[in-house]
Protein backbone atom coordinates (compact mmCIF):
# COMPACT_ATOMS: atom_id res chain seq x y z
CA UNK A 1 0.00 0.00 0.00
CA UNK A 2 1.19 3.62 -0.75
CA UNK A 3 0.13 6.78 1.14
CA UNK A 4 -1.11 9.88 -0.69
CA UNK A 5 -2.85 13.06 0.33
CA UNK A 6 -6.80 12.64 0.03
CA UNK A 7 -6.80 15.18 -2.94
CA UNK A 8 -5.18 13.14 -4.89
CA UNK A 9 -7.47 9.99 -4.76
CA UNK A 10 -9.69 9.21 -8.29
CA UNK A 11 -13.41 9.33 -7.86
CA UNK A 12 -14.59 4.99 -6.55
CA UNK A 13 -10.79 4.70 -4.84
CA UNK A 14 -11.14 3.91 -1.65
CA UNK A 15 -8.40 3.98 1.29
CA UNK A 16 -7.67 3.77 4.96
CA UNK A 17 -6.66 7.23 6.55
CA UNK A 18 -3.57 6.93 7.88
CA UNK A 19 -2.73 10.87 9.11
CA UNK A 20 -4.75 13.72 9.57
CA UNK A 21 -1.71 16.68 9.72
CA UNK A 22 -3.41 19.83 11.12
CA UNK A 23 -3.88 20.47 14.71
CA UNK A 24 -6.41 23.50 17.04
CA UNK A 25 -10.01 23.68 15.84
CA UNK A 26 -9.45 22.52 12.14
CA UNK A 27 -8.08 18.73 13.45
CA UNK A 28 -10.68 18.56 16.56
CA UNK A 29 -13.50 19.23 13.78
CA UNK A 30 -12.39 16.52 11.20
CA UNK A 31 -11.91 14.13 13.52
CA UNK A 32 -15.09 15.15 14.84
CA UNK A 33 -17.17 14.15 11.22
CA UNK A 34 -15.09 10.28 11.85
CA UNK A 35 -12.00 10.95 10.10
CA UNK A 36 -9.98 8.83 12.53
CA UNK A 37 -6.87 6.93 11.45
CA UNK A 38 -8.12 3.70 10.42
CA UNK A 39 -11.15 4.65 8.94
CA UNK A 40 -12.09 3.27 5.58
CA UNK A 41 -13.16 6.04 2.94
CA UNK A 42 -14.42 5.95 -0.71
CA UNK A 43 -14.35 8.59 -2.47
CA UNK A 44 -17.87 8.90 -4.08
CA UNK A 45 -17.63 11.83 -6.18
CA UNK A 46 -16.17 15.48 -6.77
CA UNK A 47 -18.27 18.79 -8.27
CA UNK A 48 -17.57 20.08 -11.71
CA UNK A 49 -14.31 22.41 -10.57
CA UNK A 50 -13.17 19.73 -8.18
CA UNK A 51 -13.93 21.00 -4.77
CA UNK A 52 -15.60 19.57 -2.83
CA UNK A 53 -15.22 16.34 -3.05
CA UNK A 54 -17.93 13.54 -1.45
CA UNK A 55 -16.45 10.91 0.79
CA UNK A 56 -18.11 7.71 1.82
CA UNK A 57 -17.56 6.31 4.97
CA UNK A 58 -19.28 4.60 8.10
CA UNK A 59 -22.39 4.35 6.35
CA UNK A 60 -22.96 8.17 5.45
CA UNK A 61 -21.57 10.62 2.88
CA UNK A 62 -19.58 13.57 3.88
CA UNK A 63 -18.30 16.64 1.94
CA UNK A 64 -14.88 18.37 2.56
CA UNK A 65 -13.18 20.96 0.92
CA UNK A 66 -9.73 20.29 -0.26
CA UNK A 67 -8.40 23.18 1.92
CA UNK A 68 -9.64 20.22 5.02
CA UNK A 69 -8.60 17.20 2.44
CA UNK A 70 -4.91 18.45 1.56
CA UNK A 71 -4.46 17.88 5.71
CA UNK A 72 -5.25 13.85 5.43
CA UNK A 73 -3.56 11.25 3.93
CA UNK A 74 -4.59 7.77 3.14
CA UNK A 75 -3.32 4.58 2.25
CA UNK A 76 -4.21 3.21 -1.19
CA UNK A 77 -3.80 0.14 -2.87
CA UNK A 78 -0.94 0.19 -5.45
């Protein structure tokens, strides 16, 4: 498995986060919407200019903005 930053994951890749790099009120509130290390994600889709882009994970869909996304990086499949 390789790590990458979320932003770079394909729309239907999925991945296990591995990092989430930002500390203070930013970190408490993505870890708050269940981006844990650990967590399985999918990413389900992205809007016309790219941002935001819809995550799947524990059974509900959540947007971020890749200002949040370029702070987490996953593990992918090769």
């Amino acid at each position: 498995m390789k790590e990458i930053n979320m932003r770079e994951m394909k729309v239907n890749q999925s991945g296990i986060v591995s990092a989430v790099k930002v500390s203070g009120e930013l970190g408490r509130r993505i870890r708050d919407m269940g981006l844990l290390p650990g967590t399985e994600i999918k990413i389900q889709g992205r809007a016309p200019l790219y941002d935001p882009v819809a995550l799947r994970l524990m059974g509900f869909t959540l947007t971020l903005r890749n200002s949040e996304a370029d702070y987490i990086d996953v593990k992918v499949e090769d």
